[in-house]
Protein backbone atom coordinates (compact mmCIF):
# COMPACT_ATOMS: atom_id res chain seq x y z
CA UNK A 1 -9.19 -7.75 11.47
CA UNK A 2 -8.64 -6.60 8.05
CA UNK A 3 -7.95 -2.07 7.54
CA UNK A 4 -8.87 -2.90 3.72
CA UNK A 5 -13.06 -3.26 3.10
CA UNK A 6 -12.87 -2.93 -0.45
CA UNK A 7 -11.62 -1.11 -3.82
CA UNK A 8 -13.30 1.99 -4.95
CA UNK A 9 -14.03 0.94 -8.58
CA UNK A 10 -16.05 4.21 -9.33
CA UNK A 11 -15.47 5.74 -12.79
CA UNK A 12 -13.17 8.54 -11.05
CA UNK A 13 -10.79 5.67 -9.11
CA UNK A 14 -10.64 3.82 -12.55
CA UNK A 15 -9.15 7.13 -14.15
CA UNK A 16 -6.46 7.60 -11.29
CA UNK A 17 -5.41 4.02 -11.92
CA UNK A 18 -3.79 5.17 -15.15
CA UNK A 19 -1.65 7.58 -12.72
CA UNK A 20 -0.39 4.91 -10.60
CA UNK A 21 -3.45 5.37 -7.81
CA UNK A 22 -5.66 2.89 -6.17
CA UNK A 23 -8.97 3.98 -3.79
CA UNK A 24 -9.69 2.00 -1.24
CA UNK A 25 -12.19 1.91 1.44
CA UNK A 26 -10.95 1.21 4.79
CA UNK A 27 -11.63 1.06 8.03
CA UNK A 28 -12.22 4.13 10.34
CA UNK A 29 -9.23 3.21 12.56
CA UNK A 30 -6.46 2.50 9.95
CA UNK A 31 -3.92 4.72 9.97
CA UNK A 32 -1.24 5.06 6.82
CA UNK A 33 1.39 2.09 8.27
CA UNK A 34 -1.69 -0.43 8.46
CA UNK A 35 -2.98 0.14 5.30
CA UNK A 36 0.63 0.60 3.48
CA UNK A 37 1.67 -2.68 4.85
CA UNK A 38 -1.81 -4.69 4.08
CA UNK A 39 -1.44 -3.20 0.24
CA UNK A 40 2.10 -4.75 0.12
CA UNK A 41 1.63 -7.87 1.48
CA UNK A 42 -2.06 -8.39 -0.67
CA UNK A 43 -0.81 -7.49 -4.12
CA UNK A 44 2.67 -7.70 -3.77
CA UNK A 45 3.31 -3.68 -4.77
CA UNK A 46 5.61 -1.31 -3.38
CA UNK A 47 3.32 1.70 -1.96
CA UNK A 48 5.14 4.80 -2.23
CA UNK A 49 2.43 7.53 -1.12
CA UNK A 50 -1.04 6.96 0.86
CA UNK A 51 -3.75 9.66 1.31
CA UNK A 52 -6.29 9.16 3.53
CA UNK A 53 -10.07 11.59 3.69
CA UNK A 54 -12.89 10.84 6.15
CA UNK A 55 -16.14 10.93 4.76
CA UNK A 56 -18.91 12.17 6.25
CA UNK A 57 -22.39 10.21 6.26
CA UNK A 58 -25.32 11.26 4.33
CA UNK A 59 -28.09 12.56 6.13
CA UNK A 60 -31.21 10.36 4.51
CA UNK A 61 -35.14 11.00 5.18
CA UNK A 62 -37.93 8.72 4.40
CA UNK A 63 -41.78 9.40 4.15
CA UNK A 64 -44.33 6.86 5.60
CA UNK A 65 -47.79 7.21 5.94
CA UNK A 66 -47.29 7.32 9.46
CA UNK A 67 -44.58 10.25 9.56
CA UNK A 68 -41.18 10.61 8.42
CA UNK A 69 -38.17 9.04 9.13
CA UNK A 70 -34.66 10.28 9.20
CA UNK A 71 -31.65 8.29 9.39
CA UNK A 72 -27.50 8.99 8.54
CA UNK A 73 -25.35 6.82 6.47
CA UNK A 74 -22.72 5.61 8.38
CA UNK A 75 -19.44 7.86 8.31
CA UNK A 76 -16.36 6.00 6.71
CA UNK A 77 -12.77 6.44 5.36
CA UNK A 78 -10.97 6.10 2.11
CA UNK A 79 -7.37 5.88 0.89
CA UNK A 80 -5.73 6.44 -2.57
CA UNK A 81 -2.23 4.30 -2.66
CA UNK A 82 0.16 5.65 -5.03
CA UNK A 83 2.18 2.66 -6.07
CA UNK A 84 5.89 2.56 -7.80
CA UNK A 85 6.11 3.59 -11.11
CA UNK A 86 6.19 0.35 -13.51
CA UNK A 87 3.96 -1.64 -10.59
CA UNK A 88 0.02 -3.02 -11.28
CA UNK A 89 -3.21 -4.13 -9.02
CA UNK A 90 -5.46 -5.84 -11.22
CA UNK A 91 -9.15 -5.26 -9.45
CA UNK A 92 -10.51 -7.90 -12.05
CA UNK A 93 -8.57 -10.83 -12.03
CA UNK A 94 -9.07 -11.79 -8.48
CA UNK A 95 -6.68 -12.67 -5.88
């Protein structure tokens, strides 16, 4: 099974990858080896810092004529990779 989901290509990620940082969603599991070693072995980089956060689902409601319903966004995890200076991952060229 695969830690990475998929890149954060938000307008905030895109700035950071001037810096050197990639976002990533990943999964809830992952620790910092998995998801240091999938980055290397994927893009070919070498990964010289990893923070991870653990987001929090959204609590959502939704009117009906017969009531409302309330539901939660599932909770998740993201990383930011901090890759050598002088290395690239190109989002938009594909793999």
């Amino acid at each position: 099974m695969s830690t990475l989901k998929k890149p954060i290509l938000s307008e905030k990620a895109t700035g950071l990858n001037e810096q050197g940082k990639y976002s990533f969603y990943v999964d809830i599991d992952a620790n910092k080896v998995q998801i240091k070693k999938e980055i290397e072995q994927l893009y070919g980089v070498t990964v010289t810092n990893i923070s991870t956060m653990r987001t929090i689902g959204k609590v959502k409601s939704k009117f009906t004529k017969g009531g409302s319903i309330s539901g939660r966004r599932p909770h998740g995890k993201k990383a930011v990779v901090t890759v050598k200076e002088g290395d690239l991952i190109d989002f938009y060229s594909g793999l």
